[in-house]
Structure formats: structure tokens, C-alpha cells
N, C-alpha and C. Protein backbone atom coordinates (compact mmCIF):
# COMPACT_ATOMS: atom_id res chain seq x y z
N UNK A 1 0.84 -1.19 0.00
CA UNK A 1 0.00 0.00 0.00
C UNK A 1 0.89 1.25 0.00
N UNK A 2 0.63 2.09 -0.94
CA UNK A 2 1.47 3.37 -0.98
C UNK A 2 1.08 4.49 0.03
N UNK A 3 2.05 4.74 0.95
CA UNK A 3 1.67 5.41 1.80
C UNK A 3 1.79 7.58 1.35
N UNK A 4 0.94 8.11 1.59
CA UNK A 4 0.92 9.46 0.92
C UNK A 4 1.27 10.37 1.80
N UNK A 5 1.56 11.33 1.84
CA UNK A 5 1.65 12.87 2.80
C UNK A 5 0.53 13.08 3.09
N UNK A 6 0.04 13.56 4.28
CA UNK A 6 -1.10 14.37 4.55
C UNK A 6 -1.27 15.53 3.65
N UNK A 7 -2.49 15.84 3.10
CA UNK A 7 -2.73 17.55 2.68
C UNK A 7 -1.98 18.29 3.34
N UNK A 8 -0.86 19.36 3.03
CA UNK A 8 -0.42 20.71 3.61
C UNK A 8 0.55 20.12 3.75
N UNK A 9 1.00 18.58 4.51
CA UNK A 9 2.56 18.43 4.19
C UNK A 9 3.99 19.40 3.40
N UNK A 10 5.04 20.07 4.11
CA UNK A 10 5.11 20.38 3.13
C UNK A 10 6.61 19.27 2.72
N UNK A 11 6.77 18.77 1.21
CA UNK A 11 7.51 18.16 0.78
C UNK A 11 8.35 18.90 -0.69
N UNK A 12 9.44 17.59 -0.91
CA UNK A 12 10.40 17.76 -1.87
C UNK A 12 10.23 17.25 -3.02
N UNK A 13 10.26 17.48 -4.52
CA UNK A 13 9.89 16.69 -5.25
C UNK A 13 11.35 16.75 -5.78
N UNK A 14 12.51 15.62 -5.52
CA UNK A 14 13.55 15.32 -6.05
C UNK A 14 13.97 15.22 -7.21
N UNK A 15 12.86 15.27 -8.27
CA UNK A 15 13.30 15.21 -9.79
C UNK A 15 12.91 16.59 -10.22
N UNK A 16 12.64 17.50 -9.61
CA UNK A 16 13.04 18.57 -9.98
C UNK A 16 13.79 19.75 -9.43
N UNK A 17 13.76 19.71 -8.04
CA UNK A 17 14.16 20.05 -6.72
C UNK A 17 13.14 20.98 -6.31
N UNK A 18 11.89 20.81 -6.29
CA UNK A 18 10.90 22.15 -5.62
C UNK A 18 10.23 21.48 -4.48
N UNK A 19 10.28 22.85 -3.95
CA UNK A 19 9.47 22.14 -2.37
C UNK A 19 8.06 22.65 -2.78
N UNK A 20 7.16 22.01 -1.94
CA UNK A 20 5.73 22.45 -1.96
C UNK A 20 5.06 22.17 -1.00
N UNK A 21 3.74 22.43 -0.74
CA UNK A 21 2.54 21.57 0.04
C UNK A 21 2.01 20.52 -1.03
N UNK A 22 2.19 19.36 -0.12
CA UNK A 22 0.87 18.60 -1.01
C UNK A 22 -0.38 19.00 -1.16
N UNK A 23 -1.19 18.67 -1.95
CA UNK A 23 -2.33 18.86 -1.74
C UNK A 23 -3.37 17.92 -2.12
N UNK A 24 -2.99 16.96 -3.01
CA UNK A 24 -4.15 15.64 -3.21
C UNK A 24 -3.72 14.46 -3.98
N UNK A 25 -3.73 13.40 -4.20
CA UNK A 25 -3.15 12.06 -4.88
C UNK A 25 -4.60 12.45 -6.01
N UNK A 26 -3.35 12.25 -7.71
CA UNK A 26 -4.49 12.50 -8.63
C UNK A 26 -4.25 11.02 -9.41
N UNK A 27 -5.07 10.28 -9.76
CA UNK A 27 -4.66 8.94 -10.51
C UNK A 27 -3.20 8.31 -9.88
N UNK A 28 -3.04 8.61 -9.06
CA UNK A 28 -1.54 7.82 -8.46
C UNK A 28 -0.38 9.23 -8.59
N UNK A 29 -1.04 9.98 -8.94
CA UNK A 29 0.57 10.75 -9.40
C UNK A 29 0.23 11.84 -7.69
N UNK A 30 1.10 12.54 -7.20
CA UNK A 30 0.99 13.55 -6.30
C UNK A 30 0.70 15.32 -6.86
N UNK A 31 -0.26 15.74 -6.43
CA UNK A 31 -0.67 17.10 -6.94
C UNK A 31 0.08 18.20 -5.95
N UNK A 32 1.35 19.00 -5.76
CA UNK A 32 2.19 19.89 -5.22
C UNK A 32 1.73 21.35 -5.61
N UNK A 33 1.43 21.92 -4.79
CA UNK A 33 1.08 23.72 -5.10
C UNK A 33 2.34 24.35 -4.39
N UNK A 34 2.89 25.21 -5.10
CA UNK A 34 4.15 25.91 -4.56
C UNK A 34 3.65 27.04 -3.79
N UNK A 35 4.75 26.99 -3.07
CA UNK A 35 5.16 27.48 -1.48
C UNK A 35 3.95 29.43 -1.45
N UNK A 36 4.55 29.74 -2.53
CA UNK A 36 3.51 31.16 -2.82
C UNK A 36 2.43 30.37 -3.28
N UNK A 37 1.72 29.75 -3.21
CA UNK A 37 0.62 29.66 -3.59
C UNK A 37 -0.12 29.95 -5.12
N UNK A 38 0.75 29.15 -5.72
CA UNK A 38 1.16 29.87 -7.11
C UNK A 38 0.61 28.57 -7.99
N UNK A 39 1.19 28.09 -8.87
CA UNK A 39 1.02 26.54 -9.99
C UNK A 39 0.98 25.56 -9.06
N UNK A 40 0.07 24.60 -9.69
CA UNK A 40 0.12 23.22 -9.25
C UNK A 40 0.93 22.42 -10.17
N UNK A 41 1.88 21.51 -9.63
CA UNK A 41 2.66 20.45 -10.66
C UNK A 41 2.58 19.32 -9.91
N UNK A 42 2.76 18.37 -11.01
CA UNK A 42 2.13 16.63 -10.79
C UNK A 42 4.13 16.08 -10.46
N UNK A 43 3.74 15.06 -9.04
CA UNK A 43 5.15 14.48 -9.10
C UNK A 43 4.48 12.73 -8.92
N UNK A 44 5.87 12.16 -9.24
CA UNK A 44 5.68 10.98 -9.09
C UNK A 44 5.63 10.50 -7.60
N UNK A 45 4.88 9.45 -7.36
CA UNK A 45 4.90 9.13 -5.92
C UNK A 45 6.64 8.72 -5.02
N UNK A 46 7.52 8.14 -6.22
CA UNK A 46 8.66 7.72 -5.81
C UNK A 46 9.86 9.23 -5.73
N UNK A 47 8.98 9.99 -6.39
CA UNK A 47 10.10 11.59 -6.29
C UNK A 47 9.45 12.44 -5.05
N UNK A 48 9.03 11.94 -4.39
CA UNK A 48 8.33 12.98 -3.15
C UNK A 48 8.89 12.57 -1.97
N UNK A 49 9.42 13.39 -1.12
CA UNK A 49 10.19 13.32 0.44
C UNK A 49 9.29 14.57 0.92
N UNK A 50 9.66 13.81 2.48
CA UNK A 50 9.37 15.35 3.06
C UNK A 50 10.06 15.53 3.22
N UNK A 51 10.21 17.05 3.25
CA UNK A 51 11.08 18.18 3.26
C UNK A 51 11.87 18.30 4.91
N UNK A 52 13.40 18.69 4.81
CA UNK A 52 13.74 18.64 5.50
C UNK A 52 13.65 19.88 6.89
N UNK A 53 14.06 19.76 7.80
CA UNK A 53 13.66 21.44 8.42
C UNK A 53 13.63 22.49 7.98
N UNK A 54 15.49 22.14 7.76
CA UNK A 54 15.41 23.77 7.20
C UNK A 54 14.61 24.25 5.73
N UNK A 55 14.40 22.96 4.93
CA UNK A 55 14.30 23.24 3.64
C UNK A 55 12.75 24.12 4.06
N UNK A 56 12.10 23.10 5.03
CA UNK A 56 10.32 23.75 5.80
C UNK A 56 10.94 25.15 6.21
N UNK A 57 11.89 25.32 6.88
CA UNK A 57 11.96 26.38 7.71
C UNK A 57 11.92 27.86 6.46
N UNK A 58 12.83 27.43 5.61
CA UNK A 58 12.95 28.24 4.31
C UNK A 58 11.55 28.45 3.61
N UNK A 59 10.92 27.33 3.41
CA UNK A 59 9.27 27.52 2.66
C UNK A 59 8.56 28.50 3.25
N UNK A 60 8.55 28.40 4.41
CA UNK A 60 7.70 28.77 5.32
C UNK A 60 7.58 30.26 5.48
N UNK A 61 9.51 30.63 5.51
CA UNK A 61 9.64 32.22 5.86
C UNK A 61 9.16 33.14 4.28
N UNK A 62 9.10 31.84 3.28
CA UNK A 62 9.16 32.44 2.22
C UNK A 62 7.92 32.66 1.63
N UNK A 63 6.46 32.23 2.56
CA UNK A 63 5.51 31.75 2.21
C UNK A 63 5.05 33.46 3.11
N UNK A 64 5.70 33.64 4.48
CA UNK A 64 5.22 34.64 4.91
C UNK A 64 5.69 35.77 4.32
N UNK A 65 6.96 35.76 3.62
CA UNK A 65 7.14 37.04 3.18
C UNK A 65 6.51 37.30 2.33
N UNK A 66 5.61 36.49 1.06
CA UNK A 66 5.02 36.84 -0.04
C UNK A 66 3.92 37.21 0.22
N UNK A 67 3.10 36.66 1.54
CA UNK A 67 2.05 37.28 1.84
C UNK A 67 1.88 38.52 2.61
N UNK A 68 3.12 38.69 3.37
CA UNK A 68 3.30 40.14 3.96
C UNK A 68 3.41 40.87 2.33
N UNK A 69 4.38 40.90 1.33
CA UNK A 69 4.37 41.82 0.53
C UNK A 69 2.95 42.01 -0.16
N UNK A 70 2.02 41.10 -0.29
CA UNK A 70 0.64 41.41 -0.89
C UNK A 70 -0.84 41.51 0.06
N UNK A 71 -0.15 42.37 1.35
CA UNK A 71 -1.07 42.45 2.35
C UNK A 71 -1.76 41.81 3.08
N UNK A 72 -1.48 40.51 3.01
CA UNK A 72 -2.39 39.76 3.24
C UNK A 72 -1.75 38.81 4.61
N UNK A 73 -0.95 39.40 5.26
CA UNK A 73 -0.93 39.57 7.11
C UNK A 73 -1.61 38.45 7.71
């Protein structure tokens, strides 16, 4: 049984190097929305890690700064 990330997870997709949140298993493949809240891209189930601290720690600060710059606090 293939085990998945929770929704919001945030993870690594190793064949391309982008971090993201998961957000849903589509036909087997993993559906990733980037960190701004920006495109969704499809990874394979065997290219997905979770993300390491710092790599989270980095998403995260980078997730608040984009929303501090578009007001949205």
C-alpha cells in the first residue's frame, strides 16, 4: 500500500528540486502547489520526500514574506 503525505505536508519533489505543500493524490501521481501559492505540478509518488527542516523552515519564511508583501498579514 502506498503510503501518501497528509494535505499541507510540506515536501520535496527530487526530480526537480521544488518544495511544496501537497495537496491531493491525482490517478496515483501527487498534486504539489508551490510554497507562494502559485502553480500546481504533478510528481511521481517515488520523487516525493518530506522536506527537511530547514528546507520547511525556508518555505515557510518564504511563504510569509510573499504574503506580507501582498497584504495579506
Amino acid at each position: 500500500m502506498q503510503s501518501w503525505p497528509e494535505v499541507g505536508d510540506l515536501v520535496r519533489d527530487t526530480a526537480t528540486g521544488r518544495v511544496g505543500f501537497f495537496v491531493r493524490n491525482a490517478s496515483g501521481r501527487l498534486l504539489i502547489r508551490t510554497v507562494h501559492g502559485g502553480t500546481v505540478w504533478e510528481a511521481e509518488p517515488g520523487d516525493v520526500q518530506p522536506a527537511t527542516p530547514l528546507r520547511e523552515l525556508r518555505a515557510r519564511a518564504a511563504e510569509i514574506n510573499a504574503r506580507s508583501r501582498r497584504g495579506l498579514n
